[in-house]
PDB file of N, CA and C in Angstrom:
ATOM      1  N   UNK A   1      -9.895  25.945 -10.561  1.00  0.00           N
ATOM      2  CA  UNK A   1      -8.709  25.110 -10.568  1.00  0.00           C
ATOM      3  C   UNK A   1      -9.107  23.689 -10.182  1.00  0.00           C
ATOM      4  N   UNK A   2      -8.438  22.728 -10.700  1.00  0.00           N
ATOM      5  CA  UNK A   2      -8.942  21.477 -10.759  1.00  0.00           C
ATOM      6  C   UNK A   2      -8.064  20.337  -9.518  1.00  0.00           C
ATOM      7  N   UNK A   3      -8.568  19.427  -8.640  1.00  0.00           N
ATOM      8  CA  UNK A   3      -7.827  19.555  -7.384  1.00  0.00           C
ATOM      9  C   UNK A   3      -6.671  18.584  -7.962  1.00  0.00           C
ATOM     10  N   UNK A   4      -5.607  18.856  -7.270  1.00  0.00           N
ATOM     11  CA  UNK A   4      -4.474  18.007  -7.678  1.00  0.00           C
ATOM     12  C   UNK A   4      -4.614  16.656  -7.271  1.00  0.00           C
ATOM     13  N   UNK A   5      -5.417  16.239  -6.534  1.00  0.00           N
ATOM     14  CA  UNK A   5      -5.346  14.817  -5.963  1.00  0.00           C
ATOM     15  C   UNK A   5      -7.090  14.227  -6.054  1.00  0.00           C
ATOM     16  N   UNK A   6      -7.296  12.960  -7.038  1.00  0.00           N
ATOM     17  CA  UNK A   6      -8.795  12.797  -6.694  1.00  0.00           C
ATOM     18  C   UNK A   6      -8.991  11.296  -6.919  1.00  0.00           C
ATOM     19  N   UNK A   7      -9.901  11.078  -6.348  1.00  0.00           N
ATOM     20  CA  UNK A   7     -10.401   9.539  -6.516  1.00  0.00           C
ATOM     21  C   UNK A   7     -10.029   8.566  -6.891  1.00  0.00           C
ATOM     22  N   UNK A   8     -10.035   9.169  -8.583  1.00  0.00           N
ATOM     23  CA  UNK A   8      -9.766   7.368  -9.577  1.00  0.00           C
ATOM     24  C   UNK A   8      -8.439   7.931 -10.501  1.00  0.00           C
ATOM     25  N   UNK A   9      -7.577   8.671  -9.564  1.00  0.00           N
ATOM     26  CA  UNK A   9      -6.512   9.526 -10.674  1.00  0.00           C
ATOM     27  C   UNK A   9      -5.389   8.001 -10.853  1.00  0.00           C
ATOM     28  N   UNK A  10      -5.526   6.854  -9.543  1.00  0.00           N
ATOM     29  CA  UNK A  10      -4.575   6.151 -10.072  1.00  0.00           C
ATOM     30  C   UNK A  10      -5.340   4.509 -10.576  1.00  0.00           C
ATOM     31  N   UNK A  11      -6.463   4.558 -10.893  1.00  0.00           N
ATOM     32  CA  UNK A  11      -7.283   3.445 -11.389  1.00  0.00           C
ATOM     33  C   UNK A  11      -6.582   2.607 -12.054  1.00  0.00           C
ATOM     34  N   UNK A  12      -6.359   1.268 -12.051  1.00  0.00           N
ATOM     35  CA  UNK A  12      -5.597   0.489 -12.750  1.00  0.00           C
ATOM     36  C   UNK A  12      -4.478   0.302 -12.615  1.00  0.00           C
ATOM     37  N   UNK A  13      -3.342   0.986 -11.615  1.00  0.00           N
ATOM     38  CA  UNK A  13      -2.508   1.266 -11.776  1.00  0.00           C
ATOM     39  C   UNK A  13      -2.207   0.277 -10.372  1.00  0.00           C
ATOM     40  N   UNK A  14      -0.889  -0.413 -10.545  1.00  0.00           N
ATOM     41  CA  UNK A  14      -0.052  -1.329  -9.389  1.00  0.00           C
ATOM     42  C   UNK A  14       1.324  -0.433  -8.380  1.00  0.00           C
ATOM     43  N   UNK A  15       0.954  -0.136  -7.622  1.00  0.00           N
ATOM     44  CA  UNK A  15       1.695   0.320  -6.917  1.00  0.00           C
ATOM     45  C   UNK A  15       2.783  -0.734  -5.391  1.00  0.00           C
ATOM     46  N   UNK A  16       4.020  -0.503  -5.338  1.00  0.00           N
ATOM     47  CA  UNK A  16       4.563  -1.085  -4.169  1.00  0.00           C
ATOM     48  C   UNK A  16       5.041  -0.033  -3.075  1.00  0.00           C
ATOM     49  N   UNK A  17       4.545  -0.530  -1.864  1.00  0.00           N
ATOM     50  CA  UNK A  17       5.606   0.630  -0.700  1.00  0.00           C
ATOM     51  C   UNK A  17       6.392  -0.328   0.170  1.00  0.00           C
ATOM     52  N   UNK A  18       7.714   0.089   0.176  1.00  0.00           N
ATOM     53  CA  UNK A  18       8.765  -0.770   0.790  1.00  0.00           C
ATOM     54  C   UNK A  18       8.898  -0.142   2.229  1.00  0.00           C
ATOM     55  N   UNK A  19       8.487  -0.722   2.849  1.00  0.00           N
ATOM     56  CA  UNK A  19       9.035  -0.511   4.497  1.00  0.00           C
ATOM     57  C   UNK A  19       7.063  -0.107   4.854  1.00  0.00           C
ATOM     58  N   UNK A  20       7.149  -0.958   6.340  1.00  0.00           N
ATOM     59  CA  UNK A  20       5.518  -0.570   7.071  1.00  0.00           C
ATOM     60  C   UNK A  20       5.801   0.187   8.239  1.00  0.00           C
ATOM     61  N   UNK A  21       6.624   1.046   8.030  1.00  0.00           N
ATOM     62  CA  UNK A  21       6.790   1.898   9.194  1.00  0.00           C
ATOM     63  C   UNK A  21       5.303   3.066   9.218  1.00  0.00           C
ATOM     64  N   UNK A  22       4.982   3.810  10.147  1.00  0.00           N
ATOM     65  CA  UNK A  22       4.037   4.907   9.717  1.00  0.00           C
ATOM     66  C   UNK A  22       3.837   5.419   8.714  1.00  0.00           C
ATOM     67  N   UNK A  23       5.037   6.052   7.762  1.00  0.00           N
ATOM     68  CA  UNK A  23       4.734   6.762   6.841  1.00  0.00           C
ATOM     69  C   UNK A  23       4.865   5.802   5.171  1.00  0.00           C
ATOM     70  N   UNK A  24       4.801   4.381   5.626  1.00  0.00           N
ATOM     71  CA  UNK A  24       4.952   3.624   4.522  1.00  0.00           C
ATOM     72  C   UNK A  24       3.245   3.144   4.808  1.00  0.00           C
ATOM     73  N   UNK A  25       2.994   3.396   5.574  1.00  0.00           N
ATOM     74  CA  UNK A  25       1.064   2.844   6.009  1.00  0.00           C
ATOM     75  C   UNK A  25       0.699   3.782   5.405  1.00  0.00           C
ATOM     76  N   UNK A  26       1.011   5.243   5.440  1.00  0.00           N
ATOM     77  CA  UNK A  26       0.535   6.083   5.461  1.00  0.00           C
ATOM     78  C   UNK A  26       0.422   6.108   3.808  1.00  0.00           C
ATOM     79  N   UNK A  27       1.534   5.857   3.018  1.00  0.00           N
ATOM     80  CA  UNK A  27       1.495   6.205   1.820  1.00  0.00           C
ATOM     81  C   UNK A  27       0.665   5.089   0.744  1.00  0.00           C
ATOM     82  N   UNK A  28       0.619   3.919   1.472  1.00  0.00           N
ATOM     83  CA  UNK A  28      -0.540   2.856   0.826  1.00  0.00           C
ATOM     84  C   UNK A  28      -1.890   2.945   0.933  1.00  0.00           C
ATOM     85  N   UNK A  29      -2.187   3.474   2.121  1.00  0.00           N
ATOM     86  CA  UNK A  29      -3.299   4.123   2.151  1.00  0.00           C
ATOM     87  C   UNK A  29      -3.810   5.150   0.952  1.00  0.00           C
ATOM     88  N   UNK A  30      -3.096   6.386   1.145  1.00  0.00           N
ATOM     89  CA  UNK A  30      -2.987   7.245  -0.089  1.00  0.00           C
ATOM     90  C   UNK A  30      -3.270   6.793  -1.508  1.00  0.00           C
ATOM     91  N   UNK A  31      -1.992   5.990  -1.701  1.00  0.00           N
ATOM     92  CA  UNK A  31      -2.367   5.213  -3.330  1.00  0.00           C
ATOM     93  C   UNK A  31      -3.517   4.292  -2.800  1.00  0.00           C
ATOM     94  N   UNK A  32      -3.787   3.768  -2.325  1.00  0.00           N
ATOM     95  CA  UNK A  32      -5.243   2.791  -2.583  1.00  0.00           C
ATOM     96  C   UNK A  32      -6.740   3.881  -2.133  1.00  0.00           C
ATOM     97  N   UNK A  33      -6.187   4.988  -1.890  1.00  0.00           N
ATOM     98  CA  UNK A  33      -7.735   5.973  -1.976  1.00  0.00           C
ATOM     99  C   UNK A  33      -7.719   6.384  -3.483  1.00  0.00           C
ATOM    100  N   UNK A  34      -6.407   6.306  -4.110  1.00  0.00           N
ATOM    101  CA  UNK A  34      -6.356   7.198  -5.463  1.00  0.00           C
ATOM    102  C   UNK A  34      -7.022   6.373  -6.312  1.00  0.00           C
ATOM    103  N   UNK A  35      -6.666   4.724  -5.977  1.00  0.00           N
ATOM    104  CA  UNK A  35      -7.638   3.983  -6.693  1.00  0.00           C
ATOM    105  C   UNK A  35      -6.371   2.903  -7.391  1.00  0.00           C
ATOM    106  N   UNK A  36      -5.168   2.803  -6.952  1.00  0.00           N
ATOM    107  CA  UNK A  36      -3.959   1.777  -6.747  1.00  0.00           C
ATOM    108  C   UNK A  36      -4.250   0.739  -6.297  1.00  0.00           C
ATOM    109  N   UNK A  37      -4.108  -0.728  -6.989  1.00  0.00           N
ATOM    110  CA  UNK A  37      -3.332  -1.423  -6.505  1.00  0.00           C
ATOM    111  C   UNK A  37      -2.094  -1.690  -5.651  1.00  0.00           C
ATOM    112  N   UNK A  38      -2.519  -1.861  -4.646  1.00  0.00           N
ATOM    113  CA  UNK A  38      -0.983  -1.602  -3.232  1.00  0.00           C
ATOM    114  C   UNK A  38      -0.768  -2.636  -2.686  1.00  0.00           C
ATOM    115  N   UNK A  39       0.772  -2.794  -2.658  1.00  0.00           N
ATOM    116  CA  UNK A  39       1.273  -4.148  -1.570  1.00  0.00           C
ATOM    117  C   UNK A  39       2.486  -3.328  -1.472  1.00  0.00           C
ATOM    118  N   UNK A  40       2.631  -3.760   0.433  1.00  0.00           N
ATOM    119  CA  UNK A  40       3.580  -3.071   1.400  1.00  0.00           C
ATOM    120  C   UNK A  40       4.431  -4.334   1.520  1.00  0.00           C
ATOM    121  N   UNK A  41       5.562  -3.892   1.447  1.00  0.00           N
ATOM    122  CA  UNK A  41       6.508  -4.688   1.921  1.00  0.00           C
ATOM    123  C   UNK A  41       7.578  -3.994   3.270  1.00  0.00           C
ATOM    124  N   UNK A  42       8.017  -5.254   3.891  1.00  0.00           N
ATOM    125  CA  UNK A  42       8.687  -4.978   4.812  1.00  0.00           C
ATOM    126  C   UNK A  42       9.252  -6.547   5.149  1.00  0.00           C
ATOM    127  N   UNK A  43      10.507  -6.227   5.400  1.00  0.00           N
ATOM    128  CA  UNK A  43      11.192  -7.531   5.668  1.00  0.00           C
ATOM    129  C   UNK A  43      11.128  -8.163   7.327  1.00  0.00           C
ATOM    130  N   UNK A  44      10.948  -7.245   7.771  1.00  0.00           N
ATOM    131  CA  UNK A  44      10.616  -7.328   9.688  1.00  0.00           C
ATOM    132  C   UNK A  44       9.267  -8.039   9.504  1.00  0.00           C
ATOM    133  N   UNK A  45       8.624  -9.106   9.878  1.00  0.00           N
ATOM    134  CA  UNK A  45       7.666  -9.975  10.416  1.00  0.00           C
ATOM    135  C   UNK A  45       6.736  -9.516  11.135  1.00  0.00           C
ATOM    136  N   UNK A  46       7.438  -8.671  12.327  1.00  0.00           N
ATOM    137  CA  UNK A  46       6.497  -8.320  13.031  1.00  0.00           C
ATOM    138  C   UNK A  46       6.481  -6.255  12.763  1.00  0.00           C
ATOM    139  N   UNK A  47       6.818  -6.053  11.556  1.00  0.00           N
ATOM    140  CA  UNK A  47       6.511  -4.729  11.479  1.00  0.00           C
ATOM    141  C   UNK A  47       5.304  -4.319  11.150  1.00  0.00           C
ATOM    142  N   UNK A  48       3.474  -4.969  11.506  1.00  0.00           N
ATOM    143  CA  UNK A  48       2.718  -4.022  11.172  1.00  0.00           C
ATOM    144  C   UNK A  48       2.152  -4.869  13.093  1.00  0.00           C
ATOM    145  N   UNK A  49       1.350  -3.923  13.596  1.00  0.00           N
ATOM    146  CA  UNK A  49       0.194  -4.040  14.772  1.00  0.00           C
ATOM    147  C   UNK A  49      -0.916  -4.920  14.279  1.00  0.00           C
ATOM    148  N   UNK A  50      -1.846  -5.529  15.226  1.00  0.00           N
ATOM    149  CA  UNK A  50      -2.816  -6.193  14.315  1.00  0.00           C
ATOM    150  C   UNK A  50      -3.531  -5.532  14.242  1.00  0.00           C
ATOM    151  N   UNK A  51      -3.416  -3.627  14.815  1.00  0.00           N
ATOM    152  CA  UNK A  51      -4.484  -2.523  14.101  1.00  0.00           C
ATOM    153  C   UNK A  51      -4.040  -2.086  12.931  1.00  0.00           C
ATOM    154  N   UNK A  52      -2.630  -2.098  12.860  1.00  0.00           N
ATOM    155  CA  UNK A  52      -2.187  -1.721  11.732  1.00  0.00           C
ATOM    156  C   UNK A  52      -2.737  -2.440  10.574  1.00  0.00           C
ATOM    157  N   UNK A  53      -2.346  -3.796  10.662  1.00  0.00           N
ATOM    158  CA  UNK A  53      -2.945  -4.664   9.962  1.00  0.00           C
ATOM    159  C   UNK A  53      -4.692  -4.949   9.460  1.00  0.00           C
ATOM    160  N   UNK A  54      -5.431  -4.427  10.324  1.00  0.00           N
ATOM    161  CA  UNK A  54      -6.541  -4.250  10.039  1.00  0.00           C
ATOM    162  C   UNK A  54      -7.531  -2.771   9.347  1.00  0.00           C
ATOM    163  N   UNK A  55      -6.503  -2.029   9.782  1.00  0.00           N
ATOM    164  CA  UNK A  55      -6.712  -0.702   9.182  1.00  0.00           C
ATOM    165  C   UNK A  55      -5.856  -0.592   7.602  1.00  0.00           C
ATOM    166  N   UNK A  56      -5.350  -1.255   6.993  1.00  0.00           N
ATOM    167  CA  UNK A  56      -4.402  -1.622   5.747  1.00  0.00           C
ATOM    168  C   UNK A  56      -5.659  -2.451   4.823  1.00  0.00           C
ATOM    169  N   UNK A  57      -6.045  -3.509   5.307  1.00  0.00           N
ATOM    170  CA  UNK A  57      -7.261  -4.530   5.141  1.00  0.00           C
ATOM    171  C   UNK A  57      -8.418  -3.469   4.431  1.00  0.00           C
ATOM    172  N   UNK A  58      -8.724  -2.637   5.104  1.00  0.00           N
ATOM    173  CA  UNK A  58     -10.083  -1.495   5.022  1.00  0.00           C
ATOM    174  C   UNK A  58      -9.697  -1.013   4.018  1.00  0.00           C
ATOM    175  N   UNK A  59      -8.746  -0.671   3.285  1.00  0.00           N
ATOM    176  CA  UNK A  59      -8.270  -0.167   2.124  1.00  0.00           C
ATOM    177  C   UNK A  59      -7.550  -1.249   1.024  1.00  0.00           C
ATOM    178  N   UNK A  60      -7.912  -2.262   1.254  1.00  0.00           N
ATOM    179  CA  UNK A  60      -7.078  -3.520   0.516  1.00  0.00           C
ATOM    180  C   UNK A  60      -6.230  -3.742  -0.062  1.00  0.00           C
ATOM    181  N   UNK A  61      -5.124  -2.872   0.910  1.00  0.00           N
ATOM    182  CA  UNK A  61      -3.635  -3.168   0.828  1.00  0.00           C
ATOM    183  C   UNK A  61      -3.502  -4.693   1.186  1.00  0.00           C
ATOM    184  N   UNK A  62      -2.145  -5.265   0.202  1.00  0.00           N
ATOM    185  CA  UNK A  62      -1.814  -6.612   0.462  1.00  0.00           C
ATOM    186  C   UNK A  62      -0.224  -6.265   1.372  1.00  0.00           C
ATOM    187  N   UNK A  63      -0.447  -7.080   2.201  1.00  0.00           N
ATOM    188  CA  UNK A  63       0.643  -6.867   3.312  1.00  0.00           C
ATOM    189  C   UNK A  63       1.584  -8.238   2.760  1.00  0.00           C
ATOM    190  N   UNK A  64       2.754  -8.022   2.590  1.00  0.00           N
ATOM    191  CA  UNK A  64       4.003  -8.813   2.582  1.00  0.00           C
ATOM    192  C   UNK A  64       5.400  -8.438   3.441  1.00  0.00           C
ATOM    193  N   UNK A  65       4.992  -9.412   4.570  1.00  0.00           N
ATOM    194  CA  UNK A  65       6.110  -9.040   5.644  1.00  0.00           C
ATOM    195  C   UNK A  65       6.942 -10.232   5.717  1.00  0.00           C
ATOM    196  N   UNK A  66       8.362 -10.168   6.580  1.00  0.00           N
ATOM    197  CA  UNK A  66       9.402 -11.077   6.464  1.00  0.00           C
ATOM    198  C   UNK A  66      10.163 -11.933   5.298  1.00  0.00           C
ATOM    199  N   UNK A  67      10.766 -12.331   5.174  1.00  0.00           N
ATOM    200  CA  UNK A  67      11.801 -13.224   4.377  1.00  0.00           C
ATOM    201  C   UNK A  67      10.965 -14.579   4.474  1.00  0.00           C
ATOM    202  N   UNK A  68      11.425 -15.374   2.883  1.00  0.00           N
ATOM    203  CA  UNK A  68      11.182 -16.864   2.617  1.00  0.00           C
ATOM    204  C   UNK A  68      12.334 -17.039   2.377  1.00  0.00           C
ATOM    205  N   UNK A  69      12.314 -18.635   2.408  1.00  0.00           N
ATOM    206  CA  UNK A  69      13.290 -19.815   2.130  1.00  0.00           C
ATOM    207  C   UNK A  69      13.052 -19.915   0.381  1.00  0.00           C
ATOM    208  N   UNK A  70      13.759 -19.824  -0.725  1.00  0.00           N
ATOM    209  CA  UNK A  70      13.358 -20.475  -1.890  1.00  0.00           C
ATOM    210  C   UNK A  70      14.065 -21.113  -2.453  1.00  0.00           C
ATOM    211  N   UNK A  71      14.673 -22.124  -2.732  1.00  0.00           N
ATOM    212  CA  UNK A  71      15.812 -22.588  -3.065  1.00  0.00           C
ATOM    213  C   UNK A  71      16.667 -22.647  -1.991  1.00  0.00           C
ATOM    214  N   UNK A  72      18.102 -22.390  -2.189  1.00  0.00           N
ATOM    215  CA  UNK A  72      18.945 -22.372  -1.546  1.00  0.00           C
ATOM    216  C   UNK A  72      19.280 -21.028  -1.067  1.00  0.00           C
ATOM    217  N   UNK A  73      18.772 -19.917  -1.992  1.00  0.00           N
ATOM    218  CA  UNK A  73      18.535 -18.560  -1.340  1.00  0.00           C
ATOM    219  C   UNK A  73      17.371 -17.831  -0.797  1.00  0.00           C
ATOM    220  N   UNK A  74      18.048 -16.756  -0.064  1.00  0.00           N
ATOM    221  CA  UNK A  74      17.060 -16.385   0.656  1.00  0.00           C
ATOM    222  C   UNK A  74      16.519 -14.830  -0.306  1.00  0.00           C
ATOM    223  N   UNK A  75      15.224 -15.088  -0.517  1.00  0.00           N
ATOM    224  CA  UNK A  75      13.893 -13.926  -1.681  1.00  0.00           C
ATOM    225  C   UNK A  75      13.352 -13.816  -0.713  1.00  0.00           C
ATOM    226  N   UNK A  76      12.735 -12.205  -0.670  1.00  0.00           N
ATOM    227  CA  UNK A  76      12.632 -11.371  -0.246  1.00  0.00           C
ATOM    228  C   UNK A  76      10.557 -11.735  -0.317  1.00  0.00           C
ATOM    229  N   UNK A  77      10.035 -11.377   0.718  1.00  0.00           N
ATOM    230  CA  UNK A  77       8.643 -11.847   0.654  1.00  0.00           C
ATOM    231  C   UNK A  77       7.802 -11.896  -1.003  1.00  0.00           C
ATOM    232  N   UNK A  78       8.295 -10.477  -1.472  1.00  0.00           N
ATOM    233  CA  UNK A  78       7.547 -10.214  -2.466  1.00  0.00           C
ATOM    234  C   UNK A  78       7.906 -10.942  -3.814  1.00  0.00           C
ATOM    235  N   UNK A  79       9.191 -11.601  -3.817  1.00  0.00           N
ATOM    236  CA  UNK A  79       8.989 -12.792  -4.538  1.00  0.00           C
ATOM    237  C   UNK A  79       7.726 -14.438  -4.536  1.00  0.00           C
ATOM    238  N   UNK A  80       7.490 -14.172  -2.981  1.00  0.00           N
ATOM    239  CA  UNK A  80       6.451 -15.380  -3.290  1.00  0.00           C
ATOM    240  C   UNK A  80       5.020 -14.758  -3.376  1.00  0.00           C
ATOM    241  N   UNK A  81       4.766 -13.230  -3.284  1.00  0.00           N
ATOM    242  CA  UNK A  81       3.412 -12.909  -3.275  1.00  0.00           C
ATOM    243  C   UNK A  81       3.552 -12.314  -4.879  1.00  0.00           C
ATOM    244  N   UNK A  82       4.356 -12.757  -5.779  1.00  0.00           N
ATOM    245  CA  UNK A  82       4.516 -11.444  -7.139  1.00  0.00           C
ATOM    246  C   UNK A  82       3.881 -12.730  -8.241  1.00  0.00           C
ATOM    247  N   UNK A  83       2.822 -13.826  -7.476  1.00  0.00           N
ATOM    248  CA  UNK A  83       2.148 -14.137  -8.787  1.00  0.00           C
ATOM    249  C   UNK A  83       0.746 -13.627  -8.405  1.00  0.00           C
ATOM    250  N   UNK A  84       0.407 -13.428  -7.290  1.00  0.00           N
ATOM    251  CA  UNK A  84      -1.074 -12.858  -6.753  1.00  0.00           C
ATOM    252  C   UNK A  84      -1.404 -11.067  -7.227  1.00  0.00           C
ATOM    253  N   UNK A  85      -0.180 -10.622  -7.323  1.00  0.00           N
ATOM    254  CA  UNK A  85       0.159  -9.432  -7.910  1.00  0.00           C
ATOM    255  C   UNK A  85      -0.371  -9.037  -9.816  1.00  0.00           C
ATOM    256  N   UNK A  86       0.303  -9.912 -10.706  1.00  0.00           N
ATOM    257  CA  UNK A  86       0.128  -9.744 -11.602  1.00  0.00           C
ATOM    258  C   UNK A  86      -1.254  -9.230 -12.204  1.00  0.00           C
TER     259      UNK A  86
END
């Protein structure tokens, strides 16, 4: 039987996880072992540790935390990180 989960099953592929709580670390991790492109979002600023943050890094998740100013409204981080994305 062939394992359900391996290496390069998500190669090429762009993935987002909304919220950096534990199990949103947990799941970027995951997709970037599968072989994902990953960026975490979270609107809280101070929602990752700077271990958190450095243990995310080791797997080269892109971290996008807190709210911008753009205009006259207020976009959501991953509007100003969604040209580094493409």
């Amino acid at each position: 039987m062939q394992p359900l989960l391996h290496g390069s099953q998500l190669a090429g592929h762009k993935a987002v996880v909304v919220g950096a709580a534990v199990s949103g670390q947990a799941a970027a991790k995951l997709l970037a072992v599968l072989g994902a492109s990953v960026r975490l979002l979270d609107r809280n600023p101070e929602a990752l540790t700077p271990e958190g943050r450095m243990a995310l890094a080791a797997y080269k998740v892109e971290i996008c935390l807190g709210l911008t100013q753009r205009s006259s409204s207020r976009m959501p981080t991953w509007w100003c990180c969604r040209r580094a994305f493409r």
